[in-house]
Protein backbone atom coordinates (compact mmCIF):
# COMPACT_ATOMS: atom_id res chain seq x y z
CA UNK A 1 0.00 0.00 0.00
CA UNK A 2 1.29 3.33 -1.04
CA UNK A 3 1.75 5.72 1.75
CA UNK A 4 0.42 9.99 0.09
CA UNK A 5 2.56 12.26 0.36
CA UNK A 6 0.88 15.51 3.25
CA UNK A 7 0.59 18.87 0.95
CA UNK A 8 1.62 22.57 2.47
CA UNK A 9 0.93 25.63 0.83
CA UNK A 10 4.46 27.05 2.52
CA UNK A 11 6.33 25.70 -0.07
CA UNK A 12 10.25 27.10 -0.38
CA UNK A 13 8.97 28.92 -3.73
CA UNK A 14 6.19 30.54 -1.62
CA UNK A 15 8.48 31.78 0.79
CA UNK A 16 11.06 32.88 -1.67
CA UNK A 17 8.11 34.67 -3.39
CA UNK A 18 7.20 36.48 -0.46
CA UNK A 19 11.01 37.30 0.73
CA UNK A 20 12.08 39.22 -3.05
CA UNK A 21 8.60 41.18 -2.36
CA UNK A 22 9.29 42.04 0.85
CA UNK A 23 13.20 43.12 0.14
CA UNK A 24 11.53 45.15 -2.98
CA UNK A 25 9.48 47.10 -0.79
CA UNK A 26 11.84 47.53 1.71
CA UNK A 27 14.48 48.87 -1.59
CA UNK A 28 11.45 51.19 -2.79
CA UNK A 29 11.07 52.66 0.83
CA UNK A 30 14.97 53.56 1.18
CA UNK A 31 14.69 55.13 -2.48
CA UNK A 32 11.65 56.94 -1.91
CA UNK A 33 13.31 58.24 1.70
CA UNK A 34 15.95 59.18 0.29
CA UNK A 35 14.84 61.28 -2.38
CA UNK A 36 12.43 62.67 0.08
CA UNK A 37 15.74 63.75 2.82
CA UNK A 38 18.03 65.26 -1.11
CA UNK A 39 14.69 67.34 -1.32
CA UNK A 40 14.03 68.51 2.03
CA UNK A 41 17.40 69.79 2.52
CA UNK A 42 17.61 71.34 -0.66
CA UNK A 43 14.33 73.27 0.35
CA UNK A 44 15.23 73.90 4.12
CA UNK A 45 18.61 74.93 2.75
CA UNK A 46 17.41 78.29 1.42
CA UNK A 47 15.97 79.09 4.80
CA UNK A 48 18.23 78.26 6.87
CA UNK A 49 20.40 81.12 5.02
CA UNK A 50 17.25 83.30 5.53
CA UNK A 51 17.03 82.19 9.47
CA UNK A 52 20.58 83.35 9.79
CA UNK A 53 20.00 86.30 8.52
CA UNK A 54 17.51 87.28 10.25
CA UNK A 55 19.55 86.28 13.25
CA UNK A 56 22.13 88.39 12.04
CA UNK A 57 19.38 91.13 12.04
CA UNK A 58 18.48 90.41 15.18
CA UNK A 59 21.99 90.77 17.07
CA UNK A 60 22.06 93.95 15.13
CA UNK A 61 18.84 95.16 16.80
CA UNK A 62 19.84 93.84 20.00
CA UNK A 63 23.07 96.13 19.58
CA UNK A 64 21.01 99.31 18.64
CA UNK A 65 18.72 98.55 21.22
CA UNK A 66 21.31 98.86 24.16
CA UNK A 67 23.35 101.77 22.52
CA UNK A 68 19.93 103.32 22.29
CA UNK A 69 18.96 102.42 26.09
CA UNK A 70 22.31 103.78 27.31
CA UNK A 71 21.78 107.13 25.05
CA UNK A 72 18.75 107.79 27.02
CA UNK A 73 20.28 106.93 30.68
CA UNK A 74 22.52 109.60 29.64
CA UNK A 75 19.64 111.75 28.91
CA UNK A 76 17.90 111.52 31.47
CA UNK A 77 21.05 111.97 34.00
CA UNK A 78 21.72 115.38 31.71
CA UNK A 79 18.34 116.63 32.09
CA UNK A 80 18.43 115.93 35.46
CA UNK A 81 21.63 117.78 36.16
CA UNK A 82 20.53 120.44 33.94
CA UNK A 83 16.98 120.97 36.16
CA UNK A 84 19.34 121.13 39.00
CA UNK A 85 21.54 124.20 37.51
CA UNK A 86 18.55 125.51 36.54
CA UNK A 87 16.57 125.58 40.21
CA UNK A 88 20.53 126.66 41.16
CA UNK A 89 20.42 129.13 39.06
CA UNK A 90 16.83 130.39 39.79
CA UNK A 91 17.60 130.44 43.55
CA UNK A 92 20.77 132.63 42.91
CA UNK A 93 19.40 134.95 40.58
CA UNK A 94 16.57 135.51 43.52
CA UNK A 95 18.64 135.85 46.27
CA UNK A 96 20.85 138.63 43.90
CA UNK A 97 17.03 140.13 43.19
CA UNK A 98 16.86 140.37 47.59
CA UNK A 99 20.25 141.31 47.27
CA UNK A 100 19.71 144.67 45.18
CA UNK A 101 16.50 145.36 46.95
CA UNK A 102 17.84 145.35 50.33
CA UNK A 103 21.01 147.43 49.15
CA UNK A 104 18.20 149.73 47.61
CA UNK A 105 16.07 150.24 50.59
CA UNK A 106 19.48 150.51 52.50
CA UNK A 107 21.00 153.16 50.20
CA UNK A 108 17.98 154.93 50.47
CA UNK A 109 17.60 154.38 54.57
CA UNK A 110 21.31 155.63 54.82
CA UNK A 111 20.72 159.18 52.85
CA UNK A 112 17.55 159.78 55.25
CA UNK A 113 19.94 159.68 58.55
CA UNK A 114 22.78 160.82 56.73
CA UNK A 115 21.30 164.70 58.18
CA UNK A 116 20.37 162.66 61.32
CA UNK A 117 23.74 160.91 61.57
CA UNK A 118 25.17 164.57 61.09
CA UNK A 119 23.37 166.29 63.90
CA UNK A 120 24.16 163.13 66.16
CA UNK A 121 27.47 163.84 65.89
CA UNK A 122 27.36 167.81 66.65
CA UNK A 123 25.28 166.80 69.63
CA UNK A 124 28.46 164.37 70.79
CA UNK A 125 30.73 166.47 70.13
CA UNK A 126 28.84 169.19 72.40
CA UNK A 127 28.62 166.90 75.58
CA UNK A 128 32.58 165.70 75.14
CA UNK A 129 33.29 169.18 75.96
CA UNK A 130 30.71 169.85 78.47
CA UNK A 131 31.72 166.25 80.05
CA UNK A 132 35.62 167.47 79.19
CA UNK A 133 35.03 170.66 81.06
CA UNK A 134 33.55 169.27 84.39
CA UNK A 135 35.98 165.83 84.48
CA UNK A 136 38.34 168.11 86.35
CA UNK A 137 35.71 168.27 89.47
CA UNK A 138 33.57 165.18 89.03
CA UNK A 139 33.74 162.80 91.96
CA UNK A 140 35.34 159.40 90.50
CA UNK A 141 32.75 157.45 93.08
CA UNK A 142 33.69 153.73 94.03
CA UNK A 143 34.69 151.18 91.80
CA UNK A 144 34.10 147.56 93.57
CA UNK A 145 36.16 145.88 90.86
CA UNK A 146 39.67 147.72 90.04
CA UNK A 147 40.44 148.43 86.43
CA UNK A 148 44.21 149.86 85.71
CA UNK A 149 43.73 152.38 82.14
CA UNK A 150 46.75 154.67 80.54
CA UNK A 151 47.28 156.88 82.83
CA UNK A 152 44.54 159.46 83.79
CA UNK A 153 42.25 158.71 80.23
CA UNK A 154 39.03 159.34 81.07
CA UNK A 155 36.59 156.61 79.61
CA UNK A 156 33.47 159.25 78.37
CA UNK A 157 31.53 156.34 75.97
CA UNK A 158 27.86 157.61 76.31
CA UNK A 159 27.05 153.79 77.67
CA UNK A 160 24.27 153.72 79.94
CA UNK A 161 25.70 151.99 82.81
CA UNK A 162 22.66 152.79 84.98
CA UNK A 163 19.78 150.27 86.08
CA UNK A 164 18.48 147.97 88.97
CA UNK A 165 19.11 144.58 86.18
CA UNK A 166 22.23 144.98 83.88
CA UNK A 167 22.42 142.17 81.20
CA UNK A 168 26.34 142.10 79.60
CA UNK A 169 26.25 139.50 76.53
CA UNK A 170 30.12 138.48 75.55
CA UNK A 171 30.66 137.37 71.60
CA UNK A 172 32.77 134.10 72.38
CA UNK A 173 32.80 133.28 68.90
CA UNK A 174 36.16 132.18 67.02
CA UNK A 175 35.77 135.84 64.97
CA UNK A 176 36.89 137.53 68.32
CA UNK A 177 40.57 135.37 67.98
CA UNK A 178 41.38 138.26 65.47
CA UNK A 179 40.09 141.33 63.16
CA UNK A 180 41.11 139.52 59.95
CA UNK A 181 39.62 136.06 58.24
CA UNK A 182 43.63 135.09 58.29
CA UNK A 183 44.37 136.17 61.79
CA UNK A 184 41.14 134.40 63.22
CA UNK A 185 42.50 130.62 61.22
CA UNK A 186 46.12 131.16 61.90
CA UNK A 187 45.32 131.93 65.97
CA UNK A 188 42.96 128.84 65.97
CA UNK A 189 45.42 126.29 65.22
CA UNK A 190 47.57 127.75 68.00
CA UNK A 191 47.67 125.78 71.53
CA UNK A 192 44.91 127.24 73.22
CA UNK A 193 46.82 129.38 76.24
CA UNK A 194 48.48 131.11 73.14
CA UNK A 195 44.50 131.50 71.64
CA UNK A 196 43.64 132.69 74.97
CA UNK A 197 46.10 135.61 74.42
CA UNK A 198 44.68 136.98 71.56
CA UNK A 199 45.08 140.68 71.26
CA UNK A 200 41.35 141.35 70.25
CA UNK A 201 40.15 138.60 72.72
CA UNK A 202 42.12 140.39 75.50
CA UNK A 203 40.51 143.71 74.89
CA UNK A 204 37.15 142.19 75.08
CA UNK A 205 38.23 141.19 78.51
CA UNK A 206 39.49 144.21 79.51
CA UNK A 207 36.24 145.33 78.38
CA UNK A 208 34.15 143.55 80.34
CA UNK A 209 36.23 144.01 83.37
CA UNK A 210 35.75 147.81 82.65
CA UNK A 211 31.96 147.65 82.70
CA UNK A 212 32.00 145.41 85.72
CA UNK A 213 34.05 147.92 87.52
CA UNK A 214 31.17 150.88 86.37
CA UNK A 215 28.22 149.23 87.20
CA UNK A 216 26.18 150.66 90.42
CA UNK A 217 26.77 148.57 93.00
CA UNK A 218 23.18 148.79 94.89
CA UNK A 219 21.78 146.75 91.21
CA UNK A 220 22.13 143.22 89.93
CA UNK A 221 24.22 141.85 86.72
CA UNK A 222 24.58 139.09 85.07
CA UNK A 223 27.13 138.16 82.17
CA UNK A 224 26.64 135.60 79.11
CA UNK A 225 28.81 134.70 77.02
CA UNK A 226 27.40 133.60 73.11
CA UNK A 227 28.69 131.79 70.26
CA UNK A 228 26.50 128.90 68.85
CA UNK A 229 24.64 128.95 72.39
CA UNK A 230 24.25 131.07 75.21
CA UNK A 231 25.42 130.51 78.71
CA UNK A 232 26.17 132.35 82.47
CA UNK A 233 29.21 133.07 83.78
CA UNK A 234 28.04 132.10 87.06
CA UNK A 235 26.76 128.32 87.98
CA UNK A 236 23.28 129.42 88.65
CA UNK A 237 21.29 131.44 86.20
CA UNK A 238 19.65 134.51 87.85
CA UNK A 239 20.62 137.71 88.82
CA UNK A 240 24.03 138.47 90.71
CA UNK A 241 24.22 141.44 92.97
CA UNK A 242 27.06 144.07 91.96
CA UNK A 243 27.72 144.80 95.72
CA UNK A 244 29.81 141.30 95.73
CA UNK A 245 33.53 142.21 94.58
CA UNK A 246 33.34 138.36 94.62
CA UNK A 247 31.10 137.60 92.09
CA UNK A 248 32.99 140.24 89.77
CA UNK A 249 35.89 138.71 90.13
CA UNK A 250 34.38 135.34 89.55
CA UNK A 251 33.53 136.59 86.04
CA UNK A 252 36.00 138.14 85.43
CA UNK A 253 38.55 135.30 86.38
CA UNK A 254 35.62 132.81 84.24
CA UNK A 255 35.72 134.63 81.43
CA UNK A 256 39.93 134.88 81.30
CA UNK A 257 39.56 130.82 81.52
CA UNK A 258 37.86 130.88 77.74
CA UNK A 259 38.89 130.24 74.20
CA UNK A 260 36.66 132.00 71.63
CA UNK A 261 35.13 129.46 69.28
CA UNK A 262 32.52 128.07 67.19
CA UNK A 263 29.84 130.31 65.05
CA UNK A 264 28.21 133.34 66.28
CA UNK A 265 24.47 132.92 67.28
CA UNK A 266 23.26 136.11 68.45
CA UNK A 267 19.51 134.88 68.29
CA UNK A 268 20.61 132.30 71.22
CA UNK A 269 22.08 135.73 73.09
CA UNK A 270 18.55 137.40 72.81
CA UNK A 271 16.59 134.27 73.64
CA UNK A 272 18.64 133.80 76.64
CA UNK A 273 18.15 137.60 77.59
CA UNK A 274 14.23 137.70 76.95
CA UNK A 275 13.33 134.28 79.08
CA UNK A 276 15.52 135.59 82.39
CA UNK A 277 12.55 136.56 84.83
CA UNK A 278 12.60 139.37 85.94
CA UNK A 279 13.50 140.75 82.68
CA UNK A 280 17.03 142.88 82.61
CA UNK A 281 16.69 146.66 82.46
CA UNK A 282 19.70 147.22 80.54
CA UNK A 283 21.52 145.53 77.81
CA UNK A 284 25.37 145.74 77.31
CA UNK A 285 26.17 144.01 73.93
CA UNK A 286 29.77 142.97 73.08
CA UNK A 287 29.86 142.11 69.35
CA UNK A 288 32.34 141.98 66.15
CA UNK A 289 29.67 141.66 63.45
CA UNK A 290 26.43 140.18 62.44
CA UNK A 291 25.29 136.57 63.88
CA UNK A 292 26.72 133.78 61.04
CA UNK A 293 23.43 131.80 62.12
CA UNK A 294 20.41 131.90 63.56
CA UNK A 295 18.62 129.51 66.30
CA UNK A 296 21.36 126.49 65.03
CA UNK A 297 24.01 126.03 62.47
CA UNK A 298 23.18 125.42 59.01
CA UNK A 299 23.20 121.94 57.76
CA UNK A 300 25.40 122.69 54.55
CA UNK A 301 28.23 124.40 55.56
CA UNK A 302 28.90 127.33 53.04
CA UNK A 303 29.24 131.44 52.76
CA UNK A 304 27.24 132.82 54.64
CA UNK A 305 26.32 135.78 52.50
CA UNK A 306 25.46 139.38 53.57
CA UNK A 307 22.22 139.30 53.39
CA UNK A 308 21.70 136.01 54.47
CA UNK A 309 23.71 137.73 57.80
CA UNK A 310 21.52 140.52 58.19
CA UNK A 311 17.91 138.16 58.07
CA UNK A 312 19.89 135.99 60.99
CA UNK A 313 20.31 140.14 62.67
CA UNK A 314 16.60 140.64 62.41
CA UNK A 315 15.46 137.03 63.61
CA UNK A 316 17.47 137.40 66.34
CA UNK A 317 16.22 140.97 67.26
CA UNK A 318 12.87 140.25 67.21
CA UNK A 319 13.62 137.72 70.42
CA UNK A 320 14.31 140.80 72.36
CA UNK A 321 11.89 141.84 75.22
CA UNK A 322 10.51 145.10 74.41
CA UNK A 323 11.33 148.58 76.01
CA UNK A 324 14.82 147.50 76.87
CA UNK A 325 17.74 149.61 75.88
CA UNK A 326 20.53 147.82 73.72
CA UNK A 327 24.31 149.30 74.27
CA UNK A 328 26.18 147.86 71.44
CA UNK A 329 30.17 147.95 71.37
CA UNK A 330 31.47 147.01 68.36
CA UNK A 331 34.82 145.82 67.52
CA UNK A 332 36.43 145.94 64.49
CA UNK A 333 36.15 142.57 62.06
CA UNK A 334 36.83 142.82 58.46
CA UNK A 335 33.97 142.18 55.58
CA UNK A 336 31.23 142.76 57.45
CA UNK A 337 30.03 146.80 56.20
CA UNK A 338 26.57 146.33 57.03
CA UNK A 339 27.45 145.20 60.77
CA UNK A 340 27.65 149.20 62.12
CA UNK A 341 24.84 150.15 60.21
CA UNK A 342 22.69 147.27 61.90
CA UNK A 343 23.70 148.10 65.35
CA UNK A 344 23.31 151.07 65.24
CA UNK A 345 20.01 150.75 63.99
CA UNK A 346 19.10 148.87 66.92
CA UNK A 347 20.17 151.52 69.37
CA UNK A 348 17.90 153.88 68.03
CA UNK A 349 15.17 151.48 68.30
CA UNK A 350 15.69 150.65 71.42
CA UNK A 351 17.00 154.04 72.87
CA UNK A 352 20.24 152.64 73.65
CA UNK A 353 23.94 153.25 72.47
CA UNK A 354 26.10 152.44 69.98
CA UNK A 355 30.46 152.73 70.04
CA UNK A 356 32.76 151.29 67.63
CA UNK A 357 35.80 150.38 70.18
CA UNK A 358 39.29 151.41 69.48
CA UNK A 359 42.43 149.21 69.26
CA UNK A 360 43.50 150.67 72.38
CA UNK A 361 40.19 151.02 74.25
CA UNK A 362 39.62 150.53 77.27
C-alpha cells in the first residue's frame, strides 16, 4: 500500500516569493526616503540662510537697542543735572534780586539819617566838651572791681551803665581770635593758652572788666557769654548782685579761663536775655559783626552771605523783650560793612547806644 505524500501551501517557492517582495518594498522605501531627505534639505537649505539672517538682524537690533537704552540713561542723568543748575540758578538769581532790593532800601535808609547821623554827631561832640570841662571836678565814686587804664584817660563812651538789672552779653565766637579772616585761622590752630592771648580777645576782657568795675553797686548783673549757644558766667542762672567784689571777680577770672570758638548765634544771646525773669533793664552788647546763624548752624556748611547775615540780625532781634535799651560795642572785624549800620540801627530802636571800640580802648 502506497503511503500519500501531506501537501503545504508554505512551499520554499512561496516563501522565496514572499522574501524578493518584501526586500523590494523595503528597496522602494529607502529610495523613496531618500529622495524625500536630497529634497528637504535642498528646500530647508534656502531658509536656513534666511534664518541666519535674520539672526544676524536680530543681534544687530539687539546692539542698537542697548546703545539706544544707554543714550537715554545719559539723557535723562543730563536733564536731570541740567533741572538742578537751573533751580541753582533760579535760587541765585533771587537771592541777587533780595540782594539789590535790600542794598536799595538801605541806600535809600542811609541818605535819610545821613542829616540825622550829622546832627548826632554835633550833639556828641557838644557833651565831650561839656563832660571834658567838668571831668576836672567830678567825683570818680567807688569802683568795687579795680580796672588799671593809661594813665589818667578818662573813659566818656555815652554807655548807659545805669539800672536795677544789667544784662552784659560776651561774643565768644572764634571771629573775636582776630580782626582779619587770616588772623582768626592762623590763631585757631595755635595751643589754646596762646588762643587765649589773643590781642582782640584780651581787649574784650578788659572790656568787660571795665563795665564790671562801672556798674552801680546797689543793682544786679549778670554776664553771658554767646557763640552757637548762650550761657552764664556764674553756675546758677539769675541775677548776681554788683555789691559782691566776689562775684565780679568770679567773672572776670571765668571769662579769662575761655577760648573764643565756634559760630556766632546772636539769636541764642537774645533768647537767653528775653526768658531771664525778671527781665534785665539794661543791655550791654559785646559784638564783632552780624550773627553767622540763627537759632542752630546750618546743615550745609557754606558762605554765609550778607544778606543772608543781616535776616539771621533781624530774627534774632525780634527775640528781644521790648522797652529795653541795647548798648552795642562794636569791635572791628573785616567784611562785614553792614554790621555798624545794623547796630546802630538797633540803638535807636531801642534808645540805647552804639560805640565802635578802638584798638587801644579801654
Amino acid at each position: 500500500m502506497v503511503r500519500r505524500r501531506s501537501f503545504s501551501i508554505f512551499s520554499l517557492s512561496f516563501l522565496d516569493s514572499i522574501s524578493c517582495g518584501f526586500g523590494a518594498v523595503i528597496l522602494l522605501f529607502v529610495l523613496v526616503n531618500a529622495n524625500a531627505a536630497r529634497n528637504r534639505d535642498e528646500l530647508t537649505k534656502d531658509l536656513r540662510g534666511e534664518v541666519s539672517k535674520i539672526e544676524v538682524e536680530i543681534l544687530k537690533l539687539e546692539k542698537e537697542k542697548v546703545l539706544a537704552r544707554n543714550a537715554l540713561e545719559e539723557v535723562v542723568e543730563e536733564t536731570a543735572e541740567t533741572q538742578g543748575l537751573s533751580r541753582e540758578i533760579i535760587r541765585l538769581i533771587e537771592e541777587s534780586k533780595e540782594e539789590l532790593a535790600r542794598q536799595d532800601g538801605t541806600t535809600l535808609a542811609t541818605k535819610e539819617h545821613v542829616n540825622q547821623l550829622k546832627t548826632d554827631l554835633l550833639s556828641l561832640e557838644a557833651g565831650i566838651k561839656r563832660l571834658k570841662a567838668g571831668a576836672a571836678s567830678e567825683d570818680p565814686g567807688e569802683s568795687l572791681l579795680a580796672f588799671a587804664g593809661d594813665g589818667r584817660r578818662q573813659y566818656l563812651t555815652g554807655l548807659q551803665l545805669k539800672g536795677a538789672r544789667t544784662l552784659i552779653l560776651v561774643d565768644a565766637s572764634a571771629s573775636m581770635l582776630g580782626e582779619t579772616v587770616v588772623d582768626v585761622l592762623r590763631i585757631r590752630n595755635l595751643p589754646r593758652e596762646e588762643q587765649k592771648s589773643a590781642p582782640k580777645w584780651i581787649q574784650a576782657r578788659r572790656t568787660v572788666d571795665w563795665l564790671l568795675s562801672q556798674i552801680p553797686s546797689e543793682g544786679e548783673f549778670q554776664v553771658v557769654v554767646y557763640n552757637q549757644t548762650a550761657a552764664s558766667l556764674f553756675p546758677k542762672v539769675g541775677w548776681a548782685s554788683a555789691g559782691d567784689s566776689e562775684l565780679r571777680k568770679q567773672a572776670s577770672e571765668s571769662l579769662a579761663e575761655m577760648v573764643p570758638e565756634g559760630g556766632t548765634s546772636l539769636f541764642q544771646a537774645f533768647t537767653f536775655a528775653g526768658a531771664m525773669s525778671p527781665p534785665p533793664d539794661n543791655i550791654i552788647l559785646l559784638a564783632d559783626g552780624l550773627p553767622t546763624m540763627s537759632a542752630s548752624a546750618p546743615t550745609i556748611r557754606k558762605r554765609v552771605s550778607g544778606t543772608r547775615r543781616v535776616n539771621y540780625f533781624d530774627e534774632a532781634v525780634r527775640q528781644l523783650p521790648g522797652h529795653i535799651p541795647v548798648n552795642t560795642l562794636l569791635f572791628y572785624m573785616e567784611g562785614d560793612p553792614m554790621a555798624a549800620l545794623s547796630y546802630w540801627r538797633l540803638a535807636v530802636k531801642t534808645g540805647g547806644s552804639f560805640l565802635s571800640v578802638t584798638q587801644d580802648w579801654p
